[in-house]
Protein backbone atom coordinates (compact mmCIF):
# COMPACT_ATOMS: atom_id res chain seq x y z
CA UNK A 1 7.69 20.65 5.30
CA UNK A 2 4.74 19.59 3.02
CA UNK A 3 2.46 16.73 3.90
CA UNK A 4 2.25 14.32 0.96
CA UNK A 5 -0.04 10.78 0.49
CA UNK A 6 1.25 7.70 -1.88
CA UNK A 7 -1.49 5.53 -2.98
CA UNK A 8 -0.26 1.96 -4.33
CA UNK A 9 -3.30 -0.34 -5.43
CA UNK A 10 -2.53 -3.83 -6.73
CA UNK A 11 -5.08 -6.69 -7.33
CA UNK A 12 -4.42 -9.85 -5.62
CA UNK A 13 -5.30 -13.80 -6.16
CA UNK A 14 -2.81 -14.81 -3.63
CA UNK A 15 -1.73 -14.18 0.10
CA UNK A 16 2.10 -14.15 -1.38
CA UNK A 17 1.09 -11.20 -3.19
CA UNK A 18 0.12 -9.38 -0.50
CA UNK A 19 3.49 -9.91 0.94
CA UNK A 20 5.19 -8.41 -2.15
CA UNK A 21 2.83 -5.11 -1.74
CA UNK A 22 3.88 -4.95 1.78
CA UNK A 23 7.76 -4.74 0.75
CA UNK A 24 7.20 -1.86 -1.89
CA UNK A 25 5.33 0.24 1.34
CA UNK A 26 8.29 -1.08 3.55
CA UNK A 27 10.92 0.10 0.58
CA UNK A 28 8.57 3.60 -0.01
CA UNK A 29 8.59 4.78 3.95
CA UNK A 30 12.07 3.69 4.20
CA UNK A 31 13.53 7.11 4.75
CA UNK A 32 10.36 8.88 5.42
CA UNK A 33 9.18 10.98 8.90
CA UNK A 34 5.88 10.78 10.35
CA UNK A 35 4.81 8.02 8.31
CA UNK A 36 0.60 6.79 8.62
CA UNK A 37 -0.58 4.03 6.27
CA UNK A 38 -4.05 2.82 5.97
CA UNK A 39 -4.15 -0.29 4.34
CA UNK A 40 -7.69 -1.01 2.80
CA UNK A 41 -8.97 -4.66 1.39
CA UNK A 42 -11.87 -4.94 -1.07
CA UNK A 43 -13.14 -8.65 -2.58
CA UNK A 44 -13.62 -8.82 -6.23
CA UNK A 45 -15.60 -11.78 -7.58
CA UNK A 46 -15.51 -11.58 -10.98
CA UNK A 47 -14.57 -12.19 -13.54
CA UNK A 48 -12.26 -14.30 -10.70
CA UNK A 49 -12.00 -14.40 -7.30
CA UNK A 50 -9.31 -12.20 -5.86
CA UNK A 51 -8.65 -9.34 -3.59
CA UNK A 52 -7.94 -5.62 -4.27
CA UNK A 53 -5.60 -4.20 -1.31
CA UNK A 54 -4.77 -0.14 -1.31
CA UNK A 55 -2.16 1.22 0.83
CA UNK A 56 -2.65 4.95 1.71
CA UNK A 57 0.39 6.58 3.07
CA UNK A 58 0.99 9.82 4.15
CA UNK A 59 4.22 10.86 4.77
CA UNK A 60 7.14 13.43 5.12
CA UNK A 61 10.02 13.59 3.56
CA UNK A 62 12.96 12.84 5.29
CA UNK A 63 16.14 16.05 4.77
C-alpha cells in the first residue's frame, strides 16, 4: 500500500470554525488505516485578527 498526506488549510475568526475543520478531518480518516494528523495553528493579524489552522494527515487507504 502507498503512503499518502491530505493537507486541509482554512482561515479562522472563530473557535466554531475550528470545530467545523475538525469534522471534515473526522469525515476524511473515516475509513482510513494508520492514520497521523498534525494539526498546526498560525495567528494572522491583518488585515483582521484571525487564526490559520492546517491539518496534515497521512494516511492509508482502507481495502
Amino acid at each position: 500500500m502507498q503512503v499518502k498526506t491530505k493537507i486541509f488549510t482554512t482561515l479562522l475568526a472563530s473557535y466554531d470554525d475550528n470545530i467545523k475543520l475538525a469534522d471534515t478531518v473526522n469525515d476524511f480518516i473515516a475509513d482510513k488505516d494508520f492514520v497521523s494528523i498534525d494539526f498546526n495553528m498560525m495567528s494572522i493579524s491583518s488585515p483582521m485578527d484571525c487564526i490559520r489552522y492546517t491539518a496534515f494527515i497521512t494516511y492509508q487507504e482502507s481495502r
